[in-house]
N, C-alpha and C. Protein backbone atom coordinates (compact mmCIF):
# COMPACT_ATOMS: atom_id res chain seq x y z
N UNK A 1 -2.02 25.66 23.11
CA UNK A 1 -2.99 24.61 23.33
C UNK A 1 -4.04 24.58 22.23
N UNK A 2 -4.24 25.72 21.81
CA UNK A 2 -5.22 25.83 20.83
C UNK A 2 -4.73 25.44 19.48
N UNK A 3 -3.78 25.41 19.08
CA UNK A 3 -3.09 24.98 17.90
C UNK A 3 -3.17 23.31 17.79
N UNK A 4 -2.99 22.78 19.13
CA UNK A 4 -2.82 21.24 19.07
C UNK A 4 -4.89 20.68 18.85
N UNK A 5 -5.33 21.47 19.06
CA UNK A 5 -6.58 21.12 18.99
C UNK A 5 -7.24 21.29 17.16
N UNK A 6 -5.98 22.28 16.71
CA UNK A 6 -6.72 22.83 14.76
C UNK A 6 -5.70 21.64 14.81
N UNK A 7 -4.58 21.13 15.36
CA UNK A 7 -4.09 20.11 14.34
C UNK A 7 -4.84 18.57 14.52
N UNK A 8 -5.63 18.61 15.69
CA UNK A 8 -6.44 17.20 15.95
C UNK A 8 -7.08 17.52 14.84
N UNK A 9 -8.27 18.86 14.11
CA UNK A 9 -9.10 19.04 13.74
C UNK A 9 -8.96 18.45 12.09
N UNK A 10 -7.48 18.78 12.18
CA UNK A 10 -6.98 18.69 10.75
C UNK A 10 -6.67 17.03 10.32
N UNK A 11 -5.96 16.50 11.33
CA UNK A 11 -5.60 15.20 10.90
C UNK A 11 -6.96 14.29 11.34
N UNK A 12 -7.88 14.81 11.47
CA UNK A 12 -9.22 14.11 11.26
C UNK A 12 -9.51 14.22 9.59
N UNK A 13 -9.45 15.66 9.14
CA UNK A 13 -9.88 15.90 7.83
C UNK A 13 -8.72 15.03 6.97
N UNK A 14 -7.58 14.61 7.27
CA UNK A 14 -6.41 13.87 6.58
C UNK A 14 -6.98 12.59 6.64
N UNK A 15 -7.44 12.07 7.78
CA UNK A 15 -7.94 10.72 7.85
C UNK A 15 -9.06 10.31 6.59
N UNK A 16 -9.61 11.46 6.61
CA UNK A 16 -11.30 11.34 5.68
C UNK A 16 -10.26 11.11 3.93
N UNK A 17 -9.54 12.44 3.81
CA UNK A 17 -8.93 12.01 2.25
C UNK A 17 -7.71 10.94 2.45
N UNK A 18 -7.21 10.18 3.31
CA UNK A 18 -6.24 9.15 3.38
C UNK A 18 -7.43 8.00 2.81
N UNK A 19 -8.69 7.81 3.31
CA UNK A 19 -9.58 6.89 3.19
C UNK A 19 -10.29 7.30 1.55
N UNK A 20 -10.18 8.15 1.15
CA UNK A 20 -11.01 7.98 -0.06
C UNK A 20 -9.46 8.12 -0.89
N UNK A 21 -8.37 8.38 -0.75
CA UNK A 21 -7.41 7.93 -1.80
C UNK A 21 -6.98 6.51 -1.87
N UNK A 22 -7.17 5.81 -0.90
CA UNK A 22 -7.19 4.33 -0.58
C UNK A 22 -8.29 4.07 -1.32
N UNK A 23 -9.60 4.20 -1.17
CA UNK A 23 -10.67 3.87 -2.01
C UNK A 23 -10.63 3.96 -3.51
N UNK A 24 -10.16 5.10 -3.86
CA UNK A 24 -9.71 5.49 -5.44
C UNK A 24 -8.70 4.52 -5.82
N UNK A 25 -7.76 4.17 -5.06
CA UNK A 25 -6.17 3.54 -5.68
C UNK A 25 -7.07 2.25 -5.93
N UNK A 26 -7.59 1.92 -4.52
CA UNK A 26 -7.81 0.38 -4.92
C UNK A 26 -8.91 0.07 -5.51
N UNK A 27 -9.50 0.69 -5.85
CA UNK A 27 -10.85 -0.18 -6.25
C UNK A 27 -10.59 -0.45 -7.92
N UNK A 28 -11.40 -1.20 -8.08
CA UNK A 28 -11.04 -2.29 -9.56
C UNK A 28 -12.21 -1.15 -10.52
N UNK A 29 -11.80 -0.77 -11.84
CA UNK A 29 -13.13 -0.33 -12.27
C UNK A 29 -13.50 1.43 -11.60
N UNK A 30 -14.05 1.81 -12.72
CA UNK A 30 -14.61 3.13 -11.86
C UNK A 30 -16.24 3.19 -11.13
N UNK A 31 -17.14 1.92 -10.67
CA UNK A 31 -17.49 1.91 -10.26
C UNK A 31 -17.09 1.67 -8.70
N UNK A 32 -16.70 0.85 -8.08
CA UNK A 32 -15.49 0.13 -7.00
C UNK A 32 -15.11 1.41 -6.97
N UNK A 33 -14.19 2.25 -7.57
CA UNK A 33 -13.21 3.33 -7.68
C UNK A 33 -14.20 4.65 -6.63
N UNK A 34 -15.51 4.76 -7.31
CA UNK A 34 -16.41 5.64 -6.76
C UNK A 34 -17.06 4.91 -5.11
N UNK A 35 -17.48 4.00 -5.79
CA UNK A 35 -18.00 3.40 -4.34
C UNK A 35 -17.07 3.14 -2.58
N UNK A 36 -15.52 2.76 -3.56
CA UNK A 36 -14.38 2.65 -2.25
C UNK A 36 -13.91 4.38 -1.68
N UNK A 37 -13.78 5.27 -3.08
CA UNK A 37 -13.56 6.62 -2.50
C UNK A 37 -15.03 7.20 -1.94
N UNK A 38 -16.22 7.19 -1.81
CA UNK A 38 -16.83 7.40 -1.19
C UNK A 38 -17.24 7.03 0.46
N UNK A 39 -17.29 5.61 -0.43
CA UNK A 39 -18.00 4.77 1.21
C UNK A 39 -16.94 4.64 1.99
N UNK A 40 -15.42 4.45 1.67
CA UNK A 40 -14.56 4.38 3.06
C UNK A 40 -14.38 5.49 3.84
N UNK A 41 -14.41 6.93 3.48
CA UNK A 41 -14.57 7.91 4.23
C UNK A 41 -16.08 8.11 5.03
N UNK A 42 -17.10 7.98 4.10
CA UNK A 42 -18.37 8.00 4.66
C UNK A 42 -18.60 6.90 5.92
N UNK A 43 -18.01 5.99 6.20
CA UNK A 43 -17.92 4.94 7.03
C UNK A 43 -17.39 5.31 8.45
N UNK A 44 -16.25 6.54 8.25
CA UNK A 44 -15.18 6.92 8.74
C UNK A 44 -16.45 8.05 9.93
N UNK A 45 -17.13 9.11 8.86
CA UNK A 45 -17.83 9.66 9.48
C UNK A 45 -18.63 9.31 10.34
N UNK A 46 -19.90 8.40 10.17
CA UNK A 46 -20.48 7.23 10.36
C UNK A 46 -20.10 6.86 12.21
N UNK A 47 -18.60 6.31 12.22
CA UNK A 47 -18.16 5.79 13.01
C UNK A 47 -18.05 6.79 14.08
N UNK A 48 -17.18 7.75 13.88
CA UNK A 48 -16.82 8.95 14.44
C UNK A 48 -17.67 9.40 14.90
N UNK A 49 -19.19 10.01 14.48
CA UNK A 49 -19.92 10.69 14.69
C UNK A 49 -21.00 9.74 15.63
N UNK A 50 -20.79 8.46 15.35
CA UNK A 50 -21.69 7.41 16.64
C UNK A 50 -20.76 7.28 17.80
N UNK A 51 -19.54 7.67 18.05
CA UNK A 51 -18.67 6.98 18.75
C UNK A 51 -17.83 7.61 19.61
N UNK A 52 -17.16 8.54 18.63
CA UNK A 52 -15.57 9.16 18.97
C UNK A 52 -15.92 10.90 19.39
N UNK A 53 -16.78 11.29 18.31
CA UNK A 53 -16.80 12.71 18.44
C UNK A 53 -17.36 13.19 19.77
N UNK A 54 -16.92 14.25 19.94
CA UNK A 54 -17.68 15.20 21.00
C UNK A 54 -19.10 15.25 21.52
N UNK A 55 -19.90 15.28 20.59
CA UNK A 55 -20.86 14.87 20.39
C UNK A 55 -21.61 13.89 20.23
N UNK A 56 -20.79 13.00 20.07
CA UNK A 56 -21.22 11.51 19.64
C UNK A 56 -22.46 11.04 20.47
N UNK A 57 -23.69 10.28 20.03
CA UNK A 57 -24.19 9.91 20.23
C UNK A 57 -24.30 8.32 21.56
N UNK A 58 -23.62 7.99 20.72
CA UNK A 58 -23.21 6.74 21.94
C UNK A 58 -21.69 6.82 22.25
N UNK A 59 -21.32 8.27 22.78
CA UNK A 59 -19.87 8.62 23.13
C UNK A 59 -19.46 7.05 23.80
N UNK A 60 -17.87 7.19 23.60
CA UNK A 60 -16.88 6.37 24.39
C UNK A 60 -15.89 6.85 24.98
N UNK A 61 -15.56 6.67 26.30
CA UNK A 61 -14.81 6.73 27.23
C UNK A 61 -13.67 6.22 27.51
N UNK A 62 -12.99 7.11 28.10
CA UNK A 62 -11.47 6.51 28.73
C UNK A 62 -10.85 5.41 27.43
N UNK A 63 -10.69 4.04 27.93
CA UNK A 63 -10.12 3.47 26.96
C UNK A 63 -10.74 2.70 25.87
N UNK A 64 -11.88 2.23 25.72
CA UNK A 64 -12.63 2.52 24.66
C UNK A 64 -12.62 3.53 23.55
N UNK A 65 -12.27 4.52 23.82
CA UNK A 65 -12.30 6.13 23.17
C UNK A 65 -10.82 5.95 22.48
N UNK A 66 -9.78 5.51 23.34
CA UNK A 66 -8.24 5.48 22.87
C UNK A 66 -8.14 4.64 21.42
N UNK A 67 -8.59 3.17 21.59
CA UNK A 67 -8.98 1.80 21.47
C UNK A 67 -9.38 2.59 19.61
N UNK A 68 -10.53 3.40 19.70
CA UNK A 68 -11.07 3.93 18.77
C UNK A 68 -9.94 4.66 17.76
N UNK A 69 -9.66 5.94 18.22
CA UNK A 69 -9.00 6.24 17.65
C UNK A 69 -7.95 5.90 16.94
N UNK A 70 -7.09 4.97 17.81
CA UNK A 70 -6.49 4.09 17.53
C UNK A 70 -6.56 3.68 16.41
N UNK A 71 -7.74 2.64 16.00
CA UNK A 71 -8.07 2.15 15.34
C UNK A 71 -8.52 2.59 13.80
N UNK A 72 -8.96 4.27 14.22
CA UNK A 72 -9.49 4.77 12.62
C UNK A 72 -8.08 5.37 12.08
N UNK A 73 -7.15 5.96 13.53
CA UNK A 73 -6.04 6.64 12.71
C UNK A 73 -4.80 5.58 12.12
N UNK A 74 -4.60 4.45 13.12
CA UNK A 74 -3.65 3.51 12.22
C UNK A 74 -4.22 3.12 10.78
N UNK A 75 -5.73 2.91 10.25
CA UNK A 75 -6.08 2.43 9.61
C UNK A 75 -5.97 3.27 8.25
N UNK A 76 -6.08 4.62 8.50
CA UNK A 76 -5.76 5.74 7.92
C UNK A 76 -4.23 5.64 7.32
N UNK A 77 -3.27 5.61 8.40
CA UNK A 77 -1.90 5.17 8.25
C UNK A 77 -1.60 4.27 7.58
N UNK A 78 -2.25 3.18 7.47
CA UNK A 78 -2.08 1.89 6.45
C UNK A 78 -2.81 1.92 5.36
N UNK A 79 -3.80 2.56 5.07
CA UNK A 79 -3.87 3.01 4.30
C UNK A 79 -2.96 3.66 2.99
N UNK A 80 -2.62 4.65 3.80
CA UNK A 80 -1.61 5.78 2.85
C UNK A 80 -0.56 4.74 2.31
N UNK A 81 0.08 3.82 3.32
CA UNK A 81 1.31 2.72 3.38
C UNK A 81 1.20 2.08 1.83
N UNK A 82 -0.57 1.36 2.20
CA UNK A 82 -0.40 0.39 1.18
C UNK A 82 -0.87 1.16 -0.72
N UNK A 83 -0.70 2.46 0.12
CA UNK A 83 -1.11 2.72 -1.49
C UNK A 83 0.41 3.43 -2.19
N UNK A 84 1.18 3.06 -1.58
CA UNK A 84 2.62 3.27 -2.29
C UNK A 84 2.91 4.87 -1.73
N UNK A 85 2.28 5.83 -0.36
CA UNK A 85 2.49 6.89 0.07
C UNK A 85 2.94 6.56 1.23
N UNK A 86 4.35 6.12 1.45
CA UNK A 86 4.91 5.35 2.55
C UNK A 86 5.62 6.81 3.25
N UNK A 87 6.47 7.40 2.59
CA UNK A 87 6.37 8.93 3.13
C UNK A 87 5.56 9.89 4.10
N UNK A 88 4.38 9.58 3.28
CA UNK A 88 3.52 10.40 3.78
C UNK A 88 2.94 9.87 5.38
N UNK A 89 3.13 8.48 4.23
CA UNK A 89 2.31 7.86 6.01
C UNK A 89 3.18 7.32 7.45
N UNK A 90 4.89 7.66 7.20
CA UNK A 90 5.07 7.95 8.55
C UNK A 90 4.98 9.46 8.72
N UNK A 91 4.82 10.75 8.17
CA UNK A 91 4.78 11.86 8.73
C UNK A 91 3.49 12.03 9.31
N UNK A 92 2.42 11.35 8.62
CA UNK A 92 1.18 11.30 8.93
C UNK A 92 0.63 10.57 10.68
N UNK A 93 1.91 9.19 10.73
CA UNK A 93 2.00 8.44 11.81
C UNK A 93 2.56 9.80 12.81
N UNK A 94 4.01 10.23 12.34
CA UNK A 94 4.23 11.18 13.08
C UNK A 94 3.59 12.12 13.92
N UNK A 95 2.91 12.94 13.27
CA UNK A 95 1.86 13.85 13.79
C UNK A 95 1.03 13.16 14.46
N UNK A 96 0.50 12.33 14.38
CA UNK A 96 -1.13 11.31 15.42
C UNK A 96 0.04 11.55 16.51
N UNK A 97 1.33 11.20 16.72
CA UNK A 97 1.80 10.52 17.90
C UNK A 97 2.01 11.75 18.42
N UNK A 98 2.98 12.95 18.34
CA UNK A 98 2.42 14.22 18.71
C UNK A 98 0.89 14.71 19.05
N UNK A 99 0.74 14.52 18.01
CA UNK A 99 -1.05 15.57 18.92
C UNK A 99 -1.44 14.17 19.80
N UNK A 100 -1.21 13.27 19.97
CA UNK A 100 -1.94 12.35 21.00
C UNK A 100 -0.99 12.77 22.63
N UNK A 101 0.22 12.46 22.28
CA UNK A 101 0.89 12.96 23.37
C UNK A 101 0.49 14.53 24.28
N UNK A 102 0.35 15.68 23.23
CA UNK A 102 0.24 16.69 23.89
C UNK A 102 -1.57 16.72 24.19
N UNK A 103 -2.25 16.04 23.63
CA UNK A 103 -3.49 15.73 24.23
C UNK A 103 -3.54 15.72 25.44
N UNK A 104 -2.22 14.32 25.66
CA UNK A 104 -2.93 14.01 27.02
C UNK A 104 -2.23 15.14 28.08
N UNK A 105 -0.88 15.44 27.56
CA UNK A 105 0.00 17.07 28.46
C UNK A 105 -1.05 18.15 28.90
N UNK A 106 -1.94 18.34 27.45
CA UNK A 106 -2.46 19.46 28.00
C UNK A 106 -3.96 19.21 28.51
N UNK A 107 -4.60 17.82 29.39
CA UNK A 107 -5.18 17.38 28.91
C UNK A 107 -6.93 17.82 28.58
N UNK A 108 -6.76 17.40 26.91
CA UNK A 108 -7.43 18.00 26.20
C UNK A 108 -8.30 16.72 25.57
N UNK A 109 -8.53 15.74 26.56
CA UNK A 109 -9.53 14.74 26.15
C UNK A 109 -10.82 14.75 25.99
């Protein structure tokens, strides 16, 4: 049980560099380049840390909370997709769908 919880821990930290290699690929210029690999992860935090996390400030619940995740880890996933790491980003899809499943098995919401 404790393992499925370092791998939530981890494919959070995957999410943060999926979002700043998306930021790097795409941005035009090495200004854009700095500003997209920065601010799309920093956004990521941002979100997470008002929302999703444990801690979160204005936590969300039940399906709101799903809704969320959802939303930062597909985005993460399409990410990787559209930056020509199509590989990566179904193993990456892979794993979310595992640790979400045994989330709810062991449940560790």
């Amino acid at each position: 049980m404790v393992l499925n919880l370092v791998l939530r821990f981890l494919l959070e930290i995957c999410v943060l560099m999926a979002y700043g290699y998306w930021g790097i690929q795409t941005g035009k210029g090495i200004f854009f380049k700095l500003l997209l690999g920065i601010g799309a992860p920093a956004l990521f935090v941002v979100i997470w840390s008002l929302f999703g996390s444990p801690k979160a400030t204005f936590p969300f619940n039940g399906a709101l909370h799903f809704i969320l995740e959802l939303v930062i880890f597909s985005l993460a996933v399409i990410a990787l997709y559209s930056t020509g790491q199509t590989q990566l980003a179904i193993v990456f899809a892979i794993l979310i769908i595992i640790n979400q499943i045994l989330l709810s098995v062991f449940h560790q919401r």
